[in-house]
C-alpha atoms as a PDB file:
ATOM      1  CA  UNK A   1      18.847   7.177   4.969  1.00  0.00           C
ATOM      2  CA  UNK A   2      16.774   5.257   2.288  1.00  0.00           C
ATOM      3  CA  UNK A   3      17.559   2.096   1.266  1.00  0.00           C
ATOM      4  CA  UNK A   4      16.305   0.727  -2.156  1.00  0.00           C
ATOM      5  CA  UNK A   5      15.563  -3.117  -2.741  1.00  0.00           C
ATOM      6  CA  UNK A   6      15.608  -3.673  -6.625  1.00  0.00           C
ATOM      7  CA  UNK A   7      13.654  -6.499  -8.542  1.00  0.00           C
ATOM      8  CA  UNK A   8      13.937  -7.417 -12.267  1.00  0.00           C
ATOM      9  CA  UNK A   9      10.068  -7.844 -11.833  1.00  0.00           C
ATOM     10  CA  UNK A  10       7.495  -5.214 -12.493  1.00  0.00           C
ATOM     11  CA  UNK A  11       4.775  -7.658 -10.186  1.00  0.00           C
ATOM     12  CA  UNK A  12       6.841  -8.836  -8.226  1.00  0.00           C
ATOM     13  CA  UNK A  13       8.551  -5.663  -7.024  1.00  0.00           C
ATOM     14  CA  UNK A  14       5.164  -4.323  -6.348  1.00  0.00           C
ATOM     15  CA  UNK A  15       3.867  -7.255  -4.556  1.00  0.00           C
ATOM     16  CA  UNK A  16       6.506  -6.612  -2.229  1.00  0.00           C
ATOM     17  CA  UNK A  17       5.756  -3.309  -1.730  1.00  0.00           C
ATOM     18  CA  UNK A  18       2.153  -4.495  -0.671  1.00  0.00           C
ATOM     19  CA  UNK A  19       3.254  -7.132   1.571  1.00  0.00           C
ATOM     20  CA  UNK A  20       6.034  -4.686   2.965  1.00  0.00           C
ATOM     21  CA  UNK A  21       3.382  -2.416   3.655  1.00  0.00           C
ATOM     22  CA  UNK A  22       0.991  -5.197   6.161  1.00  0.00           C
ATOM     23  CA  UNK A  23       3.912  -6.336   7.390  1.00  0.00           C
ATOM     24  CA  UNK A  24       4.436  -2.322   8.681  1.00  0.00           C
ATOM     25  CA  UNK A  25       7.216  -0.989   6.767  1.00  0.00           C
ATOM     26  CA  UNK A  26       6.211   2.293   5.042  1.00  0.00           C
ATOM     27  CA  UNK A  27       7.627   1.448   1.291  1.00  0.00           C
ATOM     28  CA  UNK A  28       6.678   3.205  -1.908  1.00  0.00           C
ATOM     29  CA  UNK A  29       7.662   2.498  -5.388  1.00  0.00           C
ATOM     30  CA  UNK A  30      10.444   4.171  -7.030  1.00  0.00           C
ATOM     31  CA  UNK A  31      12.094   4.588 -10.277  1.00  0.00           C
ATOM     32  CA  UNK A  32      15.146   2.030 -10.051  1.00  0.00           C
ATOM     33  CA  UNK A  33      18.481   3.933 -10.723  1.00  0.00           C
ATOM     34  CA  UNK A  34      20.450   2.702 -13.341  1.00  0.00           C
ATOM     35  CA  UNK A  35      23.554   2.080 -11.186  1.00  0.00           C
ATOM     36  CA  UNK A  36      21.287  -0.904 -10.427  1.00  0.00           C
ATOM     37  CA  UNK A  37      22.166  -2.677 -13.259  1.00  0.00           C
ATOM     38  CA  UNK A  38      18.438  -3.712 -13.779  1.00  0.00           C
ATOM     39  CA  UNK A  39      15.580  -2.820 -16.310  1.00  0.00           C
ATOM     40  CA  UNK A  40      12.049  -3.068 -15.091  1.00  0.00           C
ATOM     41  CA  UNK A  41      12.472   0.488 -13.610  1.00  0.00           C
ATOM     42  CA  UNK A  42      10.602   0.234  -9.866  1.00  0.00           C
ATOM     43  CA  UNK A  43      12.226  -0.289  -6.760  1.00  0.00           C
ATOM     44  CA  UNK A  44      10.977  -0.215  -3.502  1.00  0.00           C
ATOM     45  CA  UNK A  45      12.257   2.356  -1.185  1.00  0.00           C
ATOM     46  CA  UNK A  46      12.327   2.153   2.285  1.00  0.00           C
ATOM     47  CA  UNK A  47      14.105   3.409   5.977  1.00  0.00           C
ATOM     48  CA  UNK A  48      17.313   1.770   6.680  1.00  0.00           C
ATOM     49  CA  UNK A  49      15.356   1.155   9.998  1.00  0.00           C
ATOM     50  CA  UNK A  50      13.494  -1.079   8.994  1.00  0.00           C
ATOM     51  CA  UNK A  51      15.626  -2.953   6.944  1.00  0.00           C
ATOM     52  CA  UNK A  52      15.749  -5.609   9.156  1.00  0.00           C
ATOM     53  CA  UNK A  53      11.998  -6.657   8.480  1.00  0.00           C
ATOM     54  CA  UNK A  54      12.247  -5.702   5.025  1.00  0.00           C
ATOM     55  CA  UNK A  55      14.830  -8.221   4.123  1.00  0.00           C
ATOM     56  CA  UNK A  56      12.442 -10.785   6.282  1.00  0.00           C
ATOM     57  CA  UNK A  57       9.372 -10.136   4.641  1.00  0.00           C
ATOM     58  CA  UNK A  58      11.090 -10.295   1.269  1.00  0.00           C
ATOM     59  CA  UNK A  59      13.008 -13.157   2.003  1.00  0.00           C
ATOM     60  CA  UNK A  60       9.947 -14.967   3.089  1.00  0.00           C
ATOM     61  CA  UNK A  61       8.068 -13.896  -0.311  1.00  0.00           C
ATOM     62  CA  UNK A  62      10.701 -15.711  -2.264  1.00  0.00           C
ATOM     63  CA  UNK A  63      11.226 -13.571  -5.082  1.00  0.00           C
ATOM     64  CA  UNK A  64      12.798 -14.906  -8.211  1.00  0.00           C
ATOM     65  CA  UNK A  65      13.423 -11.608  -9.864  1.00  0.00           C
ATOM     66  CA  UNK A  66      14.995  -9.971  -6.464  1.00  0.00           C
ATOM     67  CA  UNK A  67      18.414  -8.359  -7.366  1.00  0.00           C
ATOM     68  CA  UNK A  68      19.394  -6.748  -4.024  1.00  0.00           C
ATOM     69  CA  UNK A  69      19.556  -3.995  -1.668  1.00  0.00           C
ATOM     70  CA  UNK A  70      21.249  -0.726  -2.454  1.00  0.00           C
ATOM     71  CA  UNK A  71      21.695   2.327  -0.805  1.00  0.00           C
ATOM     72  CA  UNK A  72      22.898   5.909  -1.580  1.00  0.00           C
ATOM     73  CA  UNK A  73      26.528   6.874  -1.536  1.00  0.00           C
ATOM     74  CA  UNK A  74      28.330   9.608  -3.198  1.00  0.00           C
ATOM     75  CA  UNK A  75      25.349  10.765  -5.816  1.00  0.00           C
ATOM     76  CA  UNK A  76      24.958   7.155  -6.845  1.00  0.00           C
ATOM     77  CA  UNK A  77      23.241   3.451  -4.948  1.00  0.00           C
ATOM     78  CA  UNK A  78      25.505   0.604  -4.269  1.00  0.00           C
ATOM     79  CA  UNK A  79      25.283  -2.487  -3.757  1.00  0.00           C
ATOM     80  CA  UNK A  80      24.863  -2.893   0.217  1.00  0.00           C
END
Protein backbone atom coordinates (compact mmCIF):
# COMPACT_ATOMS: atom_id res chain seq x y z
CA UNK A 1 0.00 0.00 0.00
CA UNK A 2 1.33 3.58 -0.77
CA UNK A 3 1.20 6.12 1.50
CA UNK A 4 1.36 9.84 0.35
CA UNK A 5 2.93 12.68 2.62
CA UNK A 6 1.54 16.08 1.26
CA UNK A 7 3.33 19.57 1.58
CA UNK A 8 1.90 23.02 0.68
CA UNK A 9 5.57 23.53 -0.62
CA UNK A 10 6.75 22.91 -4.11
CA UNK A 11 10.75 22.93 -2.49
CA UNK A 12 10.08 21.75 0.28
CA UNK A 13 8.11 18.66 -0.75
CA UNK A 14 10.92 17.87 -3.03
CA UNK A 15 13.63 18.36 -0.61
CA UNK A 16 12.06 15.73 1.23
CA UNK A 17 11.91 13.51 -1.38
CA UNK A 18 15.81 13.92 -1.69
CA UNK A 19 16.53 13.52 1.85
CA UNK A 20 13.92 10.54 1.96
CA UNK A 21 15.82 9.07 -0.67
CA UNK A 22 19.72 9.09 1.46
CA UNK A 23 18.00 8.32 4.25
CA UNK A 24 16.84 4.86 2.08
CA UNK A 25 13.27 5.17 1.50
CA UNK A 26 12.48 4.77 -2.24
CA UNK A 27 10.03 8.03 -2.67
CA UNK A 28 9.07 9.69 -5.92
CA UNK A 29 7.06 12.71 -6.54
CA UNK A 30 3.50 12.60 -7.25
CA UNK A 31 0.66 14.68 -8.29
CA UNK A 32 -1.13 15.53 -4.83
CA UNK A 33 -4.86 14.43 -5.00
CA UNK A 34 -7.23 16.93 -4.36
CA UNK A 35 -8.89 15.10 -1.44
CA UNK A 36 -5.72 16.60 0.09
CA UNK A 37 -7.07 19.75 0.52
CA UNK A 38 -3.72 21.35 -0.69
CA UNK A 39 -2.50 23.28 -3.88
CA UNK A 40 1.12 23.01 -4.79
CA UNK A 41 0.27 19.68 -6.57
CA UNK A 42 3.44 17.14 -5.53
CA UNK A 43 3.40 14.73 -2.93
CA UNK A 44 5.74 12.29 -2.07
CA UNK A 45 4.76 8.74 -2.33
CA UNK A 46 6.13 6.09 -0.53
CA UNK A 47 5.65 2.15 1.07
CA UNK A 48 3.64 2.05 4.13
CA UNK A 49 6.82 0.08 5.21
CA UNK A 50 8.72 2.48 5.55
CA UNK A 51 6.63 4.88 7.01
CA UNK A 52 8.19 4.66 10.09
CA UNK A 53 11.50 6.39 8.80
CA UNK A 54 9.64 8.54 6.60
CA UNK A 55 7.80 10.33 9.29
CA UNK A 56 11.50 10.49 11.09
CA UNK A 57 13.33 11.89 8.40
CA UNK A 58 10.56 14.40 7.77
CA UNK A 59 10.04 15.20 11.16
CA UNK A 60 13.68 15.87 11.58
CA UNK A 61 13.65 18.24 8.32
CA UNK A 62 11.14 20.44 10.02
CA UNK A 63 8.94 21.35 7.35
CA UNK A 64 6.74 24.37 7.65
CA UNK A 65 4.56 23.65 4.70
CA UNK A 66 4.03 19.75 5.78
CA UNK A 67 0.22 18.99 5.76
CA UNK A 68 0.20 15.23 6.55
CA UNK A 69 0.15 11.72 5.65
CA UNK A 70 -2.62 10.16 3.63
CA UNK A 71 -3.28 6.99 2.31
CA UNK A 72 -5.71 5.32 -0.18
CA UNK A 73 -9.14 4.16 0.83
CA UNK A 74 -12.18 3.59 -1.15
CA UNK A 75 -10.96 5.46 -4.63
CA UNK A 76 -9.94 8.45 -2.58
CA UNK A 77 -6.59 9.39 0.27
CA UNK A 78 -7.43 10.17 3.79
CA UNK A 79 -6.10 11.61 6.25
CA UNK A 80 -4.05 8.75 8.19
Amino acid sequence: MTVLAVFRSRAQALDAISRLKRAGVPARAVATPQEAGCGCGISAQLDVRFLARAKCVIRDGRYTSFSGYYKPCGGVYVRC
